[in-house]
C-alpha atoms as a PDB file:
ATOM      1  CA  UNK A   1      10.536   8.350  17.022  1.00  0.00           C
ATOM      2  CA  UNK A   2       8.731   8.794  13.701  1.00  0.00           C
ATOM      3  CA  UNK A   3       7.578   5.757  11.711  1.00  0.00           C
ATOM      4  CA  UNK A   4       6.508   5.803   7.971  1.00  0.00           C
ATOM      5  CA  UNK A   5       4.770   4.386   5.206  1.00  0.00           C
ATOM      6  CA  UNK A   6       4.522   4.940   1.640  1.00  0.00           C
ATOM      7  CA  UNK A   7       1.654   4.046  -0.433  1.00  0.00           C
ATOM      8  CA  UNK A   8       0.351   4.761  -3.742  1.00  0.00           C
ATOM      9  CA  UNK A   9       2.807   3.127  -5.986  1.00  0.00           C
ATOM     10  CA  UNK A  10       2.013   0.977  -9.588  1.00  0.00           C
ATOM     11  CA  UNK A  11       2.260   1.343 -12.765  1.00  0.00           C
ATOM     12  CA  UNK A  12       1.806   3.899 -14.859  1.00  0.00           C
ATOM     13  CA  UNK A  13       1.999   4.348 -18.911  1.00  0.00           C
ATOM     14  CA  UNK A  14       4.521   7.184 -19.775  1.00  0.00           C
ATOM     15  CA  UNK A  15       2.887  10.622 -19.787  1.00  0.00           C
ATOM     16  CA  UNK A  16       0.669   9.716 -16.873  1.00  0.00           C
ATOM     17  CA  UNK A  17       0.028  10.360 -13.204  1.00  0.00           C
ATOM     18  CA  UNK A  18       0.467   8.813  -9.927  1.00  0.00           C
ATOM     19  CA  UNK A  19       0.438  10.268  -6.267  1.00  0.00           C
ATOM     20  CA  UNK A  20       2.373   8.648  -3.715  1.00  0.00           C
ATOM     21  CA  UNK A  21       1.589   8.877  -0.051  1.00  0.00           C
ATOM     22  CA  UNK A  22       3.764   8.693   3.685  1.00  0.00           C
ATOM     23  CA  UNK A  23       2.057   8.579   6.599  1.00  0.00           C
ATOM     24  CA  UNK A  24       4.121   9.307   9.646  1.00  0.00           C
ATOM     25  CA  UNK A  25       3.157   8.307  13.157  1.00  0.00           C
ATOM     26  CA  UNK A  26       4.767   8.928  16.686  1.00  0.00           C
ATOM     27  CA  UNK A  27       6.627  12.150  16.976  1.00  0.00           C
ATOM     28  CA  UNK A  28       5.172  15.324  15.434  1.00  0.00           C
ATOM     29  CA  UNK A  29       6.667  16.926  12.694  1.00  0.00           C
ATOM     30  CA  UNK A  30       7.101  20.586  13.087  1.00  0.00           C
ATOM     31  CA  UNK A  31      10.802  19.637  13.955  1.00  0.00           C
ATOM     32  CA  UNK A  32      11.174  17.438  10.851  1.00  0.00           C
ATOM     33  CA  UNK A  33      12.026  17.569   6.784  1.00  0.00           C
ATOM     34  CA  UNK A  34      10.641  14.631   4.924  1.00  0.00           C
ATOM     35  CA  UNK A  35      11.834  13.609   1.965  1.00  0.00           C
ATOM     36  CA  UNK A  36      11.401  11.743  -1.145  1.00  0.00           C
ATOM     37  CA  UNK A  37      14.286   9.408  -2.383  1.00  0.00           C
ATOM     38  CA  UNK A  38      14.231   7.220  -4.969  1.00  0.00           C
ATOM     39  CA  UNK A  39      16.560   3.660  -5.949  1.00  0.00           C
ATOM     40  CA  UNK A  40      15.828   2.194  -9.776  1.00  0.00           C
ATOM     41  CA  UNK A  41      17.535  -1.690  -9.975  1.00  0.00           C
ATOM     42  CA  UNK A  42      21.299  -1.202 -10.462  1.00  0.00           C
ATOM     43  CA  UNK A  43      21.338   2.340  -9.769  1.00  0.00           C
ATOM     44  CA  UNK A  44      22.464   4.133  -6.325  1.00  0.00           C
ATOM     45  CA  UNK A  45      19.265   5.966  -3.941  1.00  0.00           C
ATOM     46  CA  UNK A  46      18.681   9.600  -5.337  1.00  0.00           C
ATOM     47  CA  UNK A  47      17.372  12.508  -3.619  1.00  0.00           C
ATOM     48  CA  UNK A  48      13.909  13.638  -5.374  1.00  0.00           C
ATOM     49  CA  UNK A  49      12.157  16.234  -3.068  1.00  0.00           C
ATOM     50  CA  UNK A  50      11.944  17.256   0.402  1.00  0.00           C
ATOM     51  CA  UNK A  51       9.421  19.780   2.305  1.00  0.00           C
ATOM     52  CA  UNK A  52      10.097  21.404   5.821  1.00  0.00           C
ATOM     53  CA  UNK A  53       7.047  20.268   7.277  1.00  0.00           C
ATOM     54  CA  UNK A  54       6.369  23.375   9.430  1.00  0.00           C
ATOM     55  CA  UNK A  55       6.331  25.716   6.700  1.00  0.00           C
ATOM     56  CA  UNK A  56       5.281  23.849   3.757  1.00  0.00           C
ATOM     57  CA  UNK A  57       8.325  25.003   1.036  1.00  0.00           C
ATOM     58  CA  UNK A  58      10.004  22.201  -0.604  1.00  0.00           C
ATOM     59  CA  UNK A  59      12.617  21.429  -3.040  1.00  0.00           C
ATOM     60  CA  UNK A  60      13.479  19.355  -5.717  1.00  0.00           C
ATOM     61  CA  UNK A  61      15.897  17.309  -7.833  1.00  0.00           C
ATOM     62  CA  UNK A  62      16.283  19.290 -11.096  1.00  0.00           C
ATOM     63  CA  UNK A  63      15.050  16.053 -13.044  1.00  0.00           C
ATOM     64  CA  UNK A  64      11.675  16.416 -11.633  1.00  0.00           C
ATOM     65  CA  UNK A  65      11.311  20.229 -11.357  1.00  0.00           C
ATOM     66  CA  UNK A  66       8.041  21.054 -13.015  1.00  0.00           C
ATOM     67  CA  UNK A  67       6.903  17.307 -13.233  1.00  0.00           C
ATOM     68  CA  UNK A  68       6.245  16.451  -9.523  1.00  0.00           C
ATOM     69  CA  UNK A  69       4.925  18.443  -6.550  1.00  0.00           C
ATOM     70  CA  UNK A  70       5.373  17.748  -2.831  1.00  0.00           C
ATOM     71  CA  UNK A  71       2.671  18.611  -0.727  1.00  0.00           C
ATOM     72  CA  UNK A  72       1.460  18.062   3.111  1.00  0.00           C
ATOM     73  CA  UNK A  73      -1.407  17.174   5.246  1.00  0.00           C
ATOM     74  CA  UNK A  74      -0.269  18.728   8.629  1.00  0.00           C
ATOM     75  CA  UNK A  75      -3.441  16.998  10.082  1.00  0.00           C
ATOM     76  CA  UNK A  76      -3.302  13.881   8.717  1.00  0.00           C
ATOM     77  CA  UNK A  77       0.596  13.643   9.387  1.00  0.00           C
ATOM     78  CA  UNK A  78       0.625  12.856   5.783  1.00  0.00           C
ATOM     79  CA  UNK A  79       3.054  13.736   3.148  1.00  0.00           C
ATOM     80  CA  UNK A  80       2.188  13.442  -0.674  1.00  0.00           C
ATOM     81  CA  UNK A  81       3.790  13.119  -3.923  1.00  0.00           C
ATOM     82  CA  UNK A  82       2.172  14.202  -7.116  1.00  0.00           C
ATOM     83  CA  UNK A  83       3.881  13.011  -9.922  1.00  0.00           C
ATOM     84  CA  UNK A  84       2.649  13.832 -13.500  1.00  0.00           C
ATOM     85  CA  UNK A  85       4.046  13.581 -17.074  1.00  0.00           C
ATOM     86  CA  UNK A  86       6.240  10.370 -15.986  1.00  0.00           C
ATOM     87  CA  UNK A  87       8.822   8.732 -17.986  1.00  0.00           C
ATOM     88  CA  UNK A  88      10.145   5.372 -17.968  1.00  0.00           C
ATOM     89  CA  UNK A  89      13.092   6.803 -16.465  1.00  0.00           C
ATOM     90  CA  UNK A  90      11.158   7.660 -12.963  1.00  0.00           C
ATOM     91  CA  UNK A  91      10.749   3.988 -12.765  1.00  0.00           C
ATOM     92  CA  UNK A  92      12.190   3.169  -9.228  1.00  0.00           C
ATOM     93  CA  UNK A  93      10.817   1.867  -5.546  1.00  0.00           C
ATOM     94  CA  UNK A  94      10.158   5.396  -3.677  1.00  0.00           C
ATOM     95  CA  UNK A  95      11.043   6.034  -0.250  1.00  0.00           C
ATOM     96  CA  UNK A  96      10.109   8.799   2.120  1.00  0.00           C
ATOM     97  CA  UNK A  97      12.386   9.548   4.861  1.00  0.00           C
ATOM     98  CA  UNK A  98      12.388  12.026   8.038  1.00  0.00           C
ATOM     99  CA  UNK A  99      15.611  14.150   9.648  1.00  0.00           C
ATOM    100  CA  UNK A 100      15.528  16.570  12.300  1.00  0.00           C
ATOM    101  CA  UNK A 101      16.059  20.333  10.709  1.00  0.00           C
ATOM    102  CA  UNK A 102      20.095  20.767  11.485  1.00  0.00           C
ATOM    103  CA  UNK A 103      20.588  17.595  11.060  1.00  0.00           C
ATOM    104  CA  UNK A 104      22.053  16.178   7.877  1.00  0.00           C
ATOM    105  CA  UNK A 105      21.275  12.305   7.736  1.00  0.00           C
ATOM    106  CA  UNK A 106      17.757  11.419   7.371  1.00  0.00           C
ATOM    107  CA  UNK A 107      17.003   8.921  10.375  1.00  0.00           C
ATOM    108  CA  UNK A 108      13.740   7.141   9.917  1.00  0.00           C
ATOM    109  CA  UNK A 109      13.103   5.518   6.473  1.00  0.00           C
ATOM    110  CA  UNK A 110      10.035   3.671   5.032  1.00  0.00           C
ATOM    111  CA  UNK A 111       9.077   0.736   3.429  1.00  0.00           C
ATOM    112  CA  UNK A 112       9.450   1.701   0.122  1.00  0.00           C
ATOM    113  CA  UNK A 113       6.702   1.820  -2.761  1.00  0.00           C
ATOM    114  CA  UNK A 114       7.409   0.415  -6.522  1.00  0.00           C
ATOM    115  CA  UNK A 115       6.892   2.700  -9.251  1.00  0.00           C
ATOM    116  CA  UNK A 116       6.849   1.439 -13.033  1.00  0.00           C
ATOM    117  CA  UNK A 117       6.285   3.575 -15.580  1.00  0.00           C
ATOM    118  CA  UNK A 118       6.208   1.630 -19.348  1.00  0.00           C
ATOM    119  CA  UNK A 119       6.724   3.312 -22.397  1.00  0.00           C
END
């Protein structure tokens, strides 16, 4: 069983920075994808990025392509999201979530973190 937490969240003015941060504890994560979702207020959860932890490549939402970068700490069990040139837009609480590779639904959520970004 994997359990999470996000940190790293604020706010931000619009063309600036912020790095998010998951910590995972319990299982190891050779076995895993984490990913990065994202829910703004009225608005259904969106995918953002995910990495397969034991080789490092990720992916991303076309929206963000460019503008953030997943990254991992295999030591520190840690997952990162950099997150440069934000709009107002990216304003949403961010959530990182684990699934077993083969497996479709992502099983163990976190906390969430709020992101503002103001214009």
């Amino acid at each position: 069983q994997v359990q999470l937490v996000e940190s790293g969240g604020g706010l931000a003015q619009a063309g600036g920075s912020l790095r998010l941060s998951c910590a995972a504890s319990g299982s190891t994560l050779n076995s895993y994808v984490m990913g990065w979702f994202r829910q703004a207020p009225g608005k259904e959860r969106e995918f953002v990025a995910h990495i397969l932890w034991i080789h490092g490549s990720t992916s991303y939402a076309e929206f963000v392509k460019g503008r953030f970068t997943m990254s991992r700490d295999d030591a520190k069990k840690t997952a990162y999201l950099q997150m440069n040139s934000l709009k107002p837009e990216d304003t949403a609480v961010y959530y990182c979530a684990v699934r077993r590779l083969g497996v479709t639904a992502y099983a163990a959520w976190g906390q969430g973190t709020q992101v503002t970004v103001s214009s």
